[in-house]
PDB file of N, CA and C in Angstrom:
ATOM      1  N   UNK A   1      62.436  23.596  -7.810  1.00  0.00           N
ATOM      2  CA  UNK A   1      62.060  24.928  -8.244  1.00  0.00           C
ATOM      3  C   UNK A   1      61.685  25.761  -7.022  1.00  0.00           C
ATOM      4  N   UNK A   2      62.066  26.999  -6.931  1.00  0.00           N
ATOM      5  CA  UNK A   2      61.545  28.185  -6.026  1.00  0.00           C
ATOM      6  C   UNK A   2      60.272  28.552  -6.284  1.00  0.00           C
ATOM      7  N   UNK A   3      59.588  28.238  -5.345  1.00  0.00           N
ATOM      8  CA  UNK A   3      58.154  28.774  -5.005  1.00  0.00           C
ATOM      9  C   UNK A   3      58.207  29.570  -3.586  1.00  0.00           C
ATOM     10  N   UNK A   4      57.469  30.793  -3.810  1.00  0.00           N
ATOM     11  CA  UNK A   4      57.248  31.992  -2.808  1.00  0.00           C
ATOM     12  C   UNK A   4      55.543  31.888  -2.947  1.00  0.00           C
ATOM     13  N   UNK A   5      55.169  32.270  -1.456  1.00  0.00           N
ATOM     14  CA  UNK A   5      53.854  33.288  -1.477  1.00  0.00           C
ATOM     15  C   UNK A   5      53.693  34.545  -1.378  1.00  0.00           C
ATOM     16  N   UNK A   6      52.768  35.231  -2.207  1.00  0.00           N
ATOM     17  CA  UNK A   6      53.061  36.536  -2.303  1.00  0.00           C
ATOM     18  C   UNK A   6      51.946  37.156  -1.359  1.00  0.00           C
ATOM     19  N   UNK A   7      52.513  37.947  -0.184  1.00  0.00           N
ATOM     20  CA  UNK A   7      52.296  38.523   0.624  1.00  0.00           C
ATOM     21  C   UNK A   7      50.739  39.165   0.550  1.00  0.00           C
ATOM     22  N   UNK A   8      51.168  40.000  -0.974  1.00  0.00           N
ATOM     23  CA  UNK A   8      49.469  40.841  -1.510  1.00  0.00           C
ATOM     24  C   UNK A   8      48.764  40.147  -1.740  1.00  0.00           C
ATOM     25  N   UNK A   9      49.042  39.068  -2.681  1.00  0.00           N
ATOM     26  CA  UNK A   9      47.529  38.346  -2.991  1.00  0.00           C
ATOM     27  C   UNK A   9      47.429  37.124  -2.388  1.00  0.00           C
ATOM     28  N   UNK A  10      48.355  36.713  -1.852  1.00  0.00           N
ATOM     29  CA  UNK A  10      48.285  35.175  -1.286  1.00  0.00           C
ATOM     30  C   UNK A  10      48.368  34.135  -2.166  1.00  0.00           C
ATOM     31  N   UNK A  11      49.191  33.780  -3.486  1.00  0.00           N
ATOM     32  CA  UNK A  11      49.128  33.222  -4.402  1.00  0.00           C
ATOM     33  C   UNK A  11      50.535  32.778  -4.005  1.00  0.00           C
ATOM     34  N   UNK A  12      50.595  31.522  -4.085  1.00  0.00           N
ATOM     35  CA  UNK A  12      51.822  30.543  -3.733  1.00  0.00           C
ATOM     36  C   UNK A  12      52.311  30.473  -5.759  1.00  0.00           C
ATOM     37  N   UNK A  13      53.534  30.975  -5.881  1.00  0.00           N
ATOM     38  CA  UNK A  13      53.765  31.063  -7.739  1.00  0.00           C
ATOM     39  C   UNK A  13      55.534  30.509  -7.155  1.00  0.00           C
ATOM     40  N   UNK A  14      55.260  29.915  -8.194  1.00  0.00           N
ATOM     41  CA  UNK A  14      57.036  29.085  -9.139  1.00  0.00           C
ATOM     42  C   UNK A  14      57.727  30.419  -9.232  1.00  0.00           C
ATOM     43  N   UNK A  15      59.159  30.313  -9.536  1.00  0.00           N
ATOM     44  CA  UNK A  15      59.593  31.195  -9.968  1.00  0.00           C
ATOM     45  C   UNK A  15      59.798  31.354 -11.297  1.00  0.00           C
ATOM     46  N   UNK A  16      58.984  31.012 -12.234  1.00  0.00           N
ATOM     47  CA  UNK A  16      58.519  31.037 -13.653  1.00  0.00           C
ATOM     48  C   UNK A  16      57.198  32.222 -13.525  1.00  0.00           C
ATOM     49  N   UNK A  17      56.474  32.834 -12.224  1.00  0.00           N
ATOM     50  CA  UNK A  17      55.542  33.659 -12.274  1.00  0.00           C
ATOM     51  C   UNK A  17      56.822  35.280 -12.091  1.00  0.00           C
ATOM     52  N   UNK A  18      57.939  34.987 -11.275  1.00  0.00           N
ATOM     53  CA  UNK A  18      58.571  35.911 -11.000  1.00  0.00           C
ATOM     54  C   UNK A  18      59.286  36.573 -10.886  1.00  0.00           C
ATOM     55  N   UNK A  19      59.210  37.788 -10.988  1.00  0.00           N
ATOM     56  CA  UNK A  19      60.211  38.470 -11.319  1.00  0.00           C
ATOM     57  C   UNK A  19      61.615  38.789 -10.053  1.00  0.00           C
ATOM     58  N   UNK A  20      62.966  38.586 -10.214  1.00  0.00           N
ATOM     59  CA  UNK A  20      63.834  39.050  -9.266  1.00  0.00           C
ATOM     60  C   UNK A  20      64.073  40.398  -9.313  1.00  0.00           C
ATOM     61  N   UNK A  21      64.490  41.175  -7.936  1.00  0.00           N
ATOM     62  CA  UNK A  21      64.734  42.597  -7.967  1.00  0.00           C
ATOM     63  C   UNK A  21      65.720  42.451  -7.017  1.00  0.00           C
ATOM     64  N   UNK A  22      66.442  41.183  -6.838  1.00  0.00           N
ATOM     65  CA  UNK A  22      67.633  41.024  -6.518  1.00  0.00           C
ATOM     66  C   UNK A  22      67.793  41.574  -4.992  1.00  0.00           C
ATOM     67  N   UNK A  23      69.062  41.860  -4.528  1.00  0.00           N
ATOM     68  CA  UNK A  23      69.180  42.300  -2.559  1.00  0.00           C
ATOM     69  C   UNK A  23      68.329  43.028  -2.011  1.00  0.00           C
ATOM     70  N   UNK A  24      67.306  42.937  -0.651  1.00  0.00           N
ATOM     71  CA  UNK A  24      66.414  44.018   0.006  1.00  0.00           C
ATOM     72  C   UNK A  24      66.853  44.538   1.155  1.00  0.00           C
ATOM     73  N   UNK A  25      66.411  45.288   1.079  1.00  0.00           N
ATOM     74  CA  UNK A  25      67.046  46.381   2.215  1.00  0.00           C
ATOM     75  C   UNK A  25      68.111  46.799   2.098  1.00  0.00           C
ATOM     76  N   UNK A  26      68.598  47.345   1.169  1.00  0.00           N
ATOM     77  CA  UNK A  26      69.589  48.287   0.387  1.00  0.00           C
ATOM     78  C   UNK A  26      69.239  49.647   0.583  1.00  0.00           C
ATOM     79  N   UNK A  27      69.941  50.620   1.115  1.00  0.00           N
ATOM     80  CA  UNK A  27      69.900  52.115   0.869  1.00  0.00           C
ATOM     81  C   UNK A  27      70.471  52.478  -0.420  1.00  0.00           C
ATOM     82  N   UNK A  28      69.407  53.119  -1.526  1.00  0.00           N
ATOM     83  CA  UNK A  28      69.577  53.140  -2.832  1.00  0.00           C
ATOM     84  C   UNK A  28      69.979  54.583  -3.176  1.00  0.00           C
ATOM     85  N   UNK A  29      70.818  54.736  -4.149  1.00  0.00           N
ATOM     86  CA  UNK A  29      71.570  55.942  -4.309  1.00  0.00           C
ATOM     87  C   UNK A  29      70.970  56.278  -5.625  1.00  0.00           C
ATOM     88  N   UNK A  30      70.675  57.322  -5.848  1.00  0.00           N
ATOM     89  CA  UNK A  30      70.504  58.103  -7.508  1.00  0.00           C
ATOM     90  C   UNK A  30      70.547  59.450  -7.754  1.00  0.00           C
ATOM     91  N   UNK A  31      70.650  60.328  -7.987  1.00  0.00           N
ATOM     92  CA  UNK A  31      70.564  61.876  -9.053  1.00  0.00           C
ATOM     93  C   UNK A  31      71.183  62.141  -7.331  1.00  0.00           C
ATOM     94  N   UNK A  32      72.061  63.182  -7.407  1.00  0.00           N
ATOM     95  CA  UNK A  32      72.368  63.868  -6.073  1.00  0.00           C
ATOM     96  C   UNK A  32      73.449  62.566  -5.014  1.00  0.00           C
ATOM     97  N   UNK A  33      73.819  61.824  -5.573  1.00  0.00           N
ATOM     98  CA  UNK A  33      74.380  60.853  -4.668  1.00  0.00           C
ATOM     99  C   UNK A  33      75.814  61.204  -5.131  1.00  0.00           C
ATOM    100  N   UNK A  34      77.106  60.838  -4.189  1.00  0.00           N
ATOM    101  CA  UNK A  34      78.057  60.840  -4.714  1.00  0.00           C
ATOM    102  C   UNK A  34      78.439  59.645  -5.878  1.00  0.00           C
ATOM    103  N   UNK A  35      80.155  59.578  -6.632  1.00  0.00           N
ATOM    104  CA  UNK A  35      80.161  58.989  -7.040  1.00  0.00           C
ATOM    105  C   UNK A  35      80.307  57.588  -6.339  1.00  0.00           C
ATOM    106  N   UNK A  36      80.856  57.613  -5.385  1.00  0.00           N
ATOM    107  CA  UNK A  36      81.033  56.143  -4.446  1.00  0.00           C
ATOM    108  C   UNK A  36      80.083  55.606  -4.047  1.00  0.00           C
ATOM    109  N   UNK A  37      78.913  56.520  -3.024  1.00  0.00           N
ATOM    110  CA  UNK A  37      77.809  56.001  -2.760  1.00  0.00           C
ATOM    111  C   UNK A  37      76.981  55.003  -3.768  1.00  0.00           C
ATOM    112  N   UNK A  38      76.926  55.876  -5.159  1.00  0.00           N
ATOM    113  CA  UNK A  38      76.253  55.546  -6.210  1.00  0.00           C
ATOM    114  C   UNK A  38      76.740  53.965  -7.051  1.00  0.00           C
ATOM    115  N   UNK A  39      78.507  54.188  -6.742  1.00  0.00           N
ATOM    116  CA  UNK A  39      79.170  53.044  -7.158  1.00  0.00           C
ATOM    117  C   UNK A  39      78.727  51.582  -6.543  1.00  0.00           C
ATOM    118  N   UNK A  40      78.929  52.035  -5.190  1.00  0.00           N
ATOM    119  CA  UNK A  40      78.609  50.877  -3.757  1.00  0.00           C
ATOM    120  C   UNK A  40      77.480  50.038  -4.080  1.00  0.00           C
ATOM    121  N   UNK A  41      76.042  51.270  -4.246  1.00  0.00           N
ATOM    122  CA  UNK A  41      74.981  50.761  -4.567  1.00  0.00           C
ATOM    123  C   UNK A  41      74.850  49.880  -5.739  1.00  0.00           C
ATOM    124  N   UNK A  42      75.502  50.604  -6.398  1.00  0.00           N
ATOM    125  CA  UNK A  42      75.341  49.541  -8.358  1.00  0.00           C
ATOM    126  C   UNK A  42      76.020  48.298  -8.295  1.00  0.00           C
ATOM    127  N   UNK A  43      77.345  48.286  -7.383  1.00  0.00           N
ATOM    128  CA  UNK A  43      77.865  47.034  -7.868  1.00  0.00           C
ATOM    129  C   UNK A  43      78.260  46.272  -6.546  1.00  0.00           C
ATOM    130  N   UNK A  44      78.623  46.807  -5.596  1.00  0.00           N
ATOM    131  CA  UNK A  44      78.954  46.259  -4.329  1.00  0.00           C
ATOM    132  C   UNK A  44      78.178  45.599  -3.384  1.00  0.00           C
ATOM    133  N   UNK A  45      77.428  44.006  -4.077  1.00  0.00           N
ATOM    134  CA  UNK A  45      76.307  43.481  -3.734  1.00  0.00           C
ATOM    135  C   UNK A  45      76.679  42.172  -2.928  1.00  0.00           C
ATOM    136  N   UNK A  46      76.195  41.741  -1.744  1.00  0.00           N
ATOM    137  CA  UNK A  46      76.394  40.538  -1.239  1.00  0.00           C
ATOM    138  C   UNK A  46      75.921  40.205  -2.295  1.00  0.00           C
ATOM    139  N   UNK A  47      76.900  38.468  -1.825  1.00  0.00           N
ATOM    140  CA  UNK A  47      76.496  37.287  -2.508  1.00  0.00           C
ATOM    141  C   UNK A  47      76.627  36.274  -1.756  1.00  0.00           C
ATOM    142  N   UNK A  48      75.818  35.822  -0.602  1.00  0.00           N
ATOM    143  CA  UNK A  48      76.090  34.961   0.468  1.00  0.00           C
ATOM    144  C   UNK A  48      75.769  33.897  -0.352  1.00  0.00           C
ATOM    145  N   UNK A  49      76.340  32.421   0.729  1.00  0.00           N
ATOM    146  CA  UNK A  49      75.855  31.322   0.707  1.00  0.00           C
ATOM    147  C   UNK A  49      74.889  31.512   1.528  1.00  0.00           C
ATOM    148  N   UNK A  50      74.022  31.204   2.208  1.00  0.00           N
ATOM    149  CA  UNK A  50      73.258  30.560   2.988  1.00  0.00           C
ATOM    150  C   UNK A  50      71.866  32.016   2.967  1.00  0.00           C
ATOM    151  N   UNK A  51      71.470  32.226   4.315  1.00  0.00           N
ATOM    152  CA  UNK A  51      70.644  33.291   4.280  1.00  0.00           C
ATOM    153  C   UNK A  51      70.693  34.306   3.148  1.00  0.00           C
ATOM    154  N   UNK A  52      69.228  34.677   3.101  1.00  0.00           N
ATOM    155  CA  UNK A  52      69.571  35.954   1.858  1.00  0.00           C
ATOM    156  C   UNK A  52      68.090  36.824   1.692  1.00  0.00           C
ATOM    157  N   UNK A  53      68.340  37.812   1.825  1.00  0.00           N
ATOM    158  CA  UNK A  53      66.761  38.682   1.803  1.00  0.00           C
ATOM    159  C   UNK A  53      66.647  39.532   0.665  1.00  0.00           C
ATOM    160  N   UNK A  54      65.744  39.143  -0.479  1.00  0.00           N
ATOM    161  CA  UNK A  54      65.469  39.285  -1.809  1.00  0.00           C
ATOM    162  C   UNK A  54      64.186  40.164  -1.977  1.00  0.00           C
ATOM    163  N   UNK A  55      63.826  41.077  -3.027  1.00  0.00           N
ATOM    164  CA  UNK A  55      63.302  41.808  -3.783  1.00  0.00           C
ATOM    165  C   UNK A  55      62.138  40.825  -4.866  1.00  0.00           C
ATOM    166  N   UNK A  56      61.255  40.509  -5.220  1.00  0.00           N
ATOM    167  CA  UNK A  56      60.743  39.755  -5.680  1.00  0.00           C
ATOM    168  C   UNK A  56      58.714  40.498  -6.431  1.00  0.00           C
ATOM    169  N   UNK A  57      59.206  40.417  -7.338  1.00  0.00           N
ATOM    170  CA  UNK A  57      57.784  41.173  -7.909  1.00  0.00           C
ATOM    171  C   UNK A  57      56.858  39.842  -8.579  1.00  0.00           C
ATOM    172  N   UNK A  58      55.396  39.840  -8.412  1.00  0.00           N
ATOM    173  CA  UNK A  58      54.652  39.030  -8.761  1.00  0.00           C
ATOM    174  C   UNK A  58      54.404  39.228 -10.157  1.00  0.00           C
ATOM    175  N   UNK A  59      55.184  39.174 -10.780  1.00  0.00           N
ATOM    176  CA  UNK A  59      54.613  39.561 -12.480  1.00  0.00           C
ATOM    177  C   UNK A  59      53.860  38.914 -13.484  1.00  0.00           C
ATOM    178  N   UNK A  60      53.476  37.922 -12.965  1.00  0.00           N
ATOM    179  CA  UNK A  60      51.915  36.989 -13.616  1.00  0.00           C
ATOM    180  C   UNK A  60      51.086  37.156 -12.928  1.00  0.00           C
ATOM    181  N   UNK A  61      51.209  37.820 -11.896  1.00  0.00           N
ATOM    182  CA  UNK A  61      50.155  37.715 -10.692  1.00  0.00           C
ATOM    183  C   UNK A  61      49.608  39.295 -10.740  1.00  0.00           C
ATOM    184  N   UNK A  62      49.262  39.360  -9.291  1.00  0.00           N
ATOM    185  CA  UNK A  62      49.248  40.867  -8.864  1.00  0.00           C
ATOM    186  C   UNK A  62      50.213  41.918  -9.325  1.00  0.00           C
ATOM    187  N   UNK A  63      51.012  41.682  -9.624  1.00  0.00           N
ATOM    188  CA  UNK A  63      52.359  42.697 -10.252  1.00  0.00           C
ATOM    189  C   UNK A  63      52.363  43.545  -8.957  1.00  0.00           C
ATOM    190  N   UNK A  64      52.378  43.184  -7.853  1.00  0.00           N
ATOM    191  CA  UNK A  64      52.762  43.755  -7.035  1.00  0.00           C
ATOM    192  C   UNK A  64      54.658  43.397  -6.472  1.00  0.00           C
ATOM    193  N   UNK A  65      55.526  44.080  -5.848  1.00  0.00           N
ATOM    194  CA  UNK A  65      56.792  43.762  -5.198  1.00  0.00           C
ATOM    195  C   UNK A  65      56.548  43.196  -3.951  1.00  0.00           C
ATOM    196  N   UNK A  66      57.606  42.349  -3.404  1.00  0.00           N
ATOM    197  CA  UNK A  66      57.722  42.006  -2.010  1.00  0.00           C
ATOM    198  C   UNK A  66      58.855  41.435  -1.498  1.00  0.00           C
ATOM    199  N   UNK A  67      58.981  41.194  -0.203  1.00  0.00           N
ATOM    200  CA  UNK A  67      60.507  40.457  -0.074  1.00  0.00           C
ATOM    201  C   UNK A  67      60.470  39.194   0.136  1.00  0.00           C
ATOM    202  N   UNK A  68      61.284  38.533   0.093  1.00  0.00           N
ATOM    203  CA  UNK A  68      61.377  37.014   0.650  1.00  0.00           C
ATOM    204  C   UNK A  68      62.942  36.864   1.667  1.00  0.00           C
ATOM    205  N   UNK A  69      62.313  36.084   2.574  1.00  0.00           N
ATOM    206  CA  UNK A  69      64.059  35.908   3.189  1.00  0.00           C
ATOM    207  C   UNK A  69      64.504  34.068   2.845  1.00  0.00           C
ATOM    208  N   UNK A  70      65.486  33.626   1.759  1.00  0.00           N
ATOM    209  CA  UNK A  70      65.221  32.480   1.933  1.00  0.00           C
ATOM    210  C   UNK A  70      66.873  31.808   2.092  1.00  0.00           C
ATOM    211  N   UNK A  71      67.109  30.707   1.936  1.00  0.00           N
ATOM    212  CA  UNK A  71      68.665  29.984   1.861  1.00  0.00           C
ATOM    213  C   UNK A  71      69.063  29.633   0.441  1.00  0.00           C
ATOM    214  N   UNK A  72      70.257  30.597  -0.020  1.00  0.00           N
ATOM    215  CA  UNK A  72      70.590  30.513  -1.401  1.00  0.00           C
ATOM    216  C   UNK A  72      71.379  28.901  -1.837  1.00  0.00           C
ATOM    217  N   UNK A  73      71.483  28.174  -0.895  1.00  0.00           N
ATOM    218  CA  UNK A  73      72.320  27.022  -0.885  1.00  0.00           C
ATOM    219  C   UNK A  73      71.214  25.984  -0.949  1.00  0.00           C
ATOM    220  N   UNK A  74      70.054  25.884  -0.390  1.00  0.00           N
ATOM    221  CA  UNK A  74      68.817  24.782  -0.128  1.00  0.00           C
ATOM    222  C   UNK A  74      67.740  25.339  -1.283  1.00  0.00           C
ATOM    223  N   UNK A  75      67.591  26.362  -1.279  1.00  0.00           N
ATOM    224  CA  UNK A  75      66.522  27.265  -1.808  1.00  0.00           C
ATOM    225  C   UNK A  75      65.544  27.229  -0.139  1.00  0.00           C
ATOM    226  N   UNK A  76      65.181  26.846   0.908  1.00  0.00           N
ATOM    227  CA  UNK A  76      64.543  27.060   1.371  1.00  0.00           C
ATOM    228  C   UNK A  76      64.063  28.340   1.675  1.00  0.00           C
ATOM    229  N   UNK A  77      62.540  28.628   1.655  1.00  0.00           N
ATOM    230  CA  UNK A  77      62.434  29.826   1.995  1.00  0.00           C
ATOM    231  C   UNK A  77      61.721  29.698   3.582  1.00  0.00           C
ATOM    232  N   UNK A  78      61.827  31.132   4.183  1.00  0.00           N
ATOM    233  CA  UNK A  78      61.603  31.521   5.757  1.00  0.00           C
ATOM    234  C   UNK A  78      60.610  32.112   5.722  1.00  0.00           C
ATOM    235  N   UNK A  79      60.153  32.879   4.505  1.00  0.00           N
ATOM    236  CA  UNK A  79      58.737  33.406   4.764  1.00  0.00           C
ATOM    237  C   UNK A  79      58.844  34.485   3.707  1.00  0.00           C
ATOM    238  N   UNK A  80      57.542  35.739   3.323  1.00  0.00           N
ATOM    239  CA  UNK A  80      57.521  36.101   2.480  1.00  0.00           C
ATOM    240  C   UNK A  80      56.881  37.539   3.771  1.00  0.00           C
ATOM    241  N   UNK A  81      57.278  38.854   2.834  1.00  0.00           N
ATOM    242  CA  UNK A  81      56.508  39.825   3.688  1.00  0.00           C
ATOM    243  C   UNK A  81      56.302  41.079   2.762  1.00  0.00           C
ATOM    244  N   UNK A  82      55.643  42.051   3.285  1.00  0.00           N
ATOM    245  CA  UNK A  82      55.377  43.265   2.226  1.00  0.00           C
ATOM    246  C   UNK A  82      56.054  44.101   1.978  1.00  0.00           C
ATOM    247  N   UNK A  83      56.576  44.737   0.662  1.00  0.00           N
ATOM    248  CA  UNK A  83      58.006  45.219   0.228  1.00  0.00           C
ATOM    249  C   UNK A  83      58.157  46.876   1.090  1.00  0.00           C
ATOM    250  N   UNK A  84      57.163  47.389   2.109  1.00  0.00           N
ATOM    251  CA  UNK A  84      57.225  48.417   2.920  1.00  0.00           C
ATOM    252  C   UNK A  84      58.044  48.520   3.599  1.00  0.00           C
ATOM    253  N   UNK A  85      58.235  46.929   4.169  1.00  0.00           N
ATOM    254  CA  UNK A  85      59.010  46.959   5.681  1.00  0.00           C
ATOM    255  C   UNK A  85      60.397  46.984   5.533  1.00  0.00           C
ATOM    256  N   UNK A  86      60.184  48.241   6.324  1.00  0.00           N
ATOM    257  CA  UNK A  86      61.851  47.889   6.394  1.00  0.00           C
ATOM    258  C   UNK A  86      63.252  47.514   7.062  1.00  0.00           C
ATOM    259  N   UNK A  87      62.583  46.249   7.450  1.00  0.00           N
ATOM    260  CA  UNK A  87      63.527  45.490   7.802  1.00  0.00           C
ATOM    261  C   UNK A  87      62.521  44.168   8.579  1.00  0.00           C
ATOM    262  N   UNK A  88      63.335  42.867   8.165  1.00  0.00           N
ATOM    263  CA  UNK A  88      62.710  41.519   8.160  1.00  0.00           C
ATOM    264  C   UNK A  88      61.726  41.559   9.457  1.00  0.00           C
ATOM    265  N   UNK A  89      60.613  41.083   9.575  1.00  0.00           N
ATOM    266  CA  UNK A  89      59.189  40.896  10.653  1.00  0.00           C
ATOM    267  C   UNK A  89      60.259  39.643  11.906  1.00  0.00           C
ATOM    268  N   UNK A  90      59.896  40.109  12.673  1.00  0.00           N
ATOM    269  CA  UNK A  90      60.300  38.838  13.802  1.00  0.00           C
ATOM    270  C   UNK A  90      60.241  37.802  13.787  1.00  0.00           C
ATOM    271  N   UNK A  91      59.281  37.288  13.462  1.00  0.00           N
ATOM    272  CA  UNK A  91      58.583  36.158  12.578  1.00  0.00           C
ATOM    273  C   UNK A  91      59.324  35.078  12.135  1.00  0.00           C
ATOM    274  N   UNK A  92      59.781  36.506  10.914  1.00  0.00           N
ATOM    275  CA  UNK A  92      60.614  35.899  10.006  1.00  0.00           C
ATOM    276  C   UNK A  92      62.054  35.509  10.354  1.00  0.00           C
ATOM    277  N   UNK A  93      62.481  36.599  11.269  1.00  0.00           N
ATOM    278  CA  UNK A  93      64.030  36.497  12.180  1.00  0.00           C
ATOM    279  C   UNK A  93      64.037  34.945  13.147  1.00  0.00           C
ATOM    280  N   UNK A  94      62.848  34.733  14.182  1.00  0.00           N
ATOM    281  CA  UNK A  94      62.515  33.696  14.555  1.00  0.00           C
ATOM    282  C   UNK A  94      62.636  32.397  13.834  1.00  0.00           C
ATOM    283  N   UNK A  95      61.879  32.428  12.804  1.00  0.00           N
ATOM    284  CA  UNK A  95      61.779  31.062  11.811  1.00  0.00           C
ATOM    285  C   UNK A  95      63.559  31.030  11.239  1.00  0.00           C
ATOM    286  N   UNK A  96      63.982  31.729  10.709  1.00  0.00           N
ATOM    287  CA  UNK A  96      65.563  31.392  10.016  1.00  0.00           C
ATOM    288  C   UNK A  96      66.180  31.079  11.541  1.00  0.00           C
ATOM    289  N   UNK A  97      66.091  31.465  12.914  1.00  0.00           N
ATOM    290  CA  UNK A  97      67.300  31.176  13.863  1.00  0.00           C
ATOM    291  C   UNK A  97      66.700  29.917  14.348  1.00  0.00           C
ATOM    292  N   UNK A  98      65.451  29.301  14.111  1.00  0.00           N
ATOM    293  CA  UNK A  98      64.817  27.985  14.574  1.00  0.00           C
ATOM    294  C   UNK A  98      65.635  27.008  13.311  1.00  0.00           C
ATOM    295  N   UNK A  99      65.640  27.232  12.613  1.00  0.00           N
ATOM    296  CA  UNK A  99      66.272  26.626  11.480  1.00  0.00           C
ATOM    297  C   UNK A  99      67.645  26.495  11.260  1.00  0.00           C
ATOM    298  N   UNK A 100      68.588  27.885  11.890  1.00  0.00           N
ATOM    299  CA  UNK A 100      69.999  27.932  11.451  1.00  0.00           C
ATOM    300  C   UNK A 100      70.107  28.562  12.529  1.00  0.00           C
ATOM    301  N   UNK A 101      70.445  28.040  13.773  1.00  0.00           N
ATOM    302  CA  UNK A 101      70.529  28.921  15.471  1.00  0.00           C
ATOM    303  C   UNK A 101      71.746  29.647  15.400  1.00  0.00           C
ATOM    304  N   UNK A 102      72.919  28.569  14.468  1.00  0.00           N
ATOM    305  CA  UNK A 102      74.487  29.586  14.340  1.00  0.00           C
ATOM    306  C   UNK A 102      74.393  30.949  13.848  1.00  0.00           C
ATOM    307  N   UNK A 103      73.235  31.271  13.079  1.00  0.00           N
ATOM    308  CA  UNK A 103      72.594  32.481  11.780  1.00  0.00           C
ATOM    309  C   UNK A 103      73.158  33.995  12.386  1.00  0.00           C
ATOM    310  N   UNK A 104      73.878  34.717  11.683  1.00  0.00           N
ATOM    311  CA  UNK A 104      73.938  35.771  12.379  1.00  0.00           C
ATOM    312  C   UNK A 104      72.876  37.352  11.787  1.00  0.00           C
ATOM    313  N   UNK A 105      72.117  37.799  12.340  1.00  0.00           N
ATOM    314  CA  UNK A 105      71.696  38.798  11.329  1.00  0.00           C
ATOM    315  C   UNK A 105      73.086  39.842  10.517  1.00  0.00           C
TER     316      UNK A 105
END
């Protein structure tokens, strides 16, 4: 089973506490977007094997959002961070290339 810690409250939860919000760090299109942009966004979604940086809301918990970067093939996860940033903490870039050195961002 997938277990994350959540960044806000520090509560290590199953993924039976949580909610998916699916790919992060997406530039999101709505009201005023073209039709393509808008298309791209709705349906034109990676689906890697391996690395993958996810959307993830605590919804038994804090009901707060956040990201996770983890491996869709192991489930391993690389770390968890606050749904502000935008774009993965060093940290976190560090820990996945200690783990998978071939890794490309």
């Amino acid at each position: 089973m997938l277990t994350l810690t959540c960044p806000c409250c520090g509560v290590t939860a199953e993924e039976t506490e949580l909610a998916p919000g699916y790919e992060a760090h997406l530039k999101r299109f709505g009201p005023g977007s073209t039709d393509a942009e808008f298309e791209s966004y709705m349906f034109a979604r990676k689906n890697p094997k391996g690395v993958h940086f996810e959307r993830w809301r605590h919804a038994y918990g804090c009901g707060k959002w956040f990201l996770a970067a983890r491996c869709t093939a192991t489930l391993e996860v690389f770390g968890t961070y606050p749904a502000q940033t935008t774009e993965p903490p060093a940290a976190i870039l560090d820990a996945i290339r200690a783990r998978r050195p071939d890794w490309k961002a």
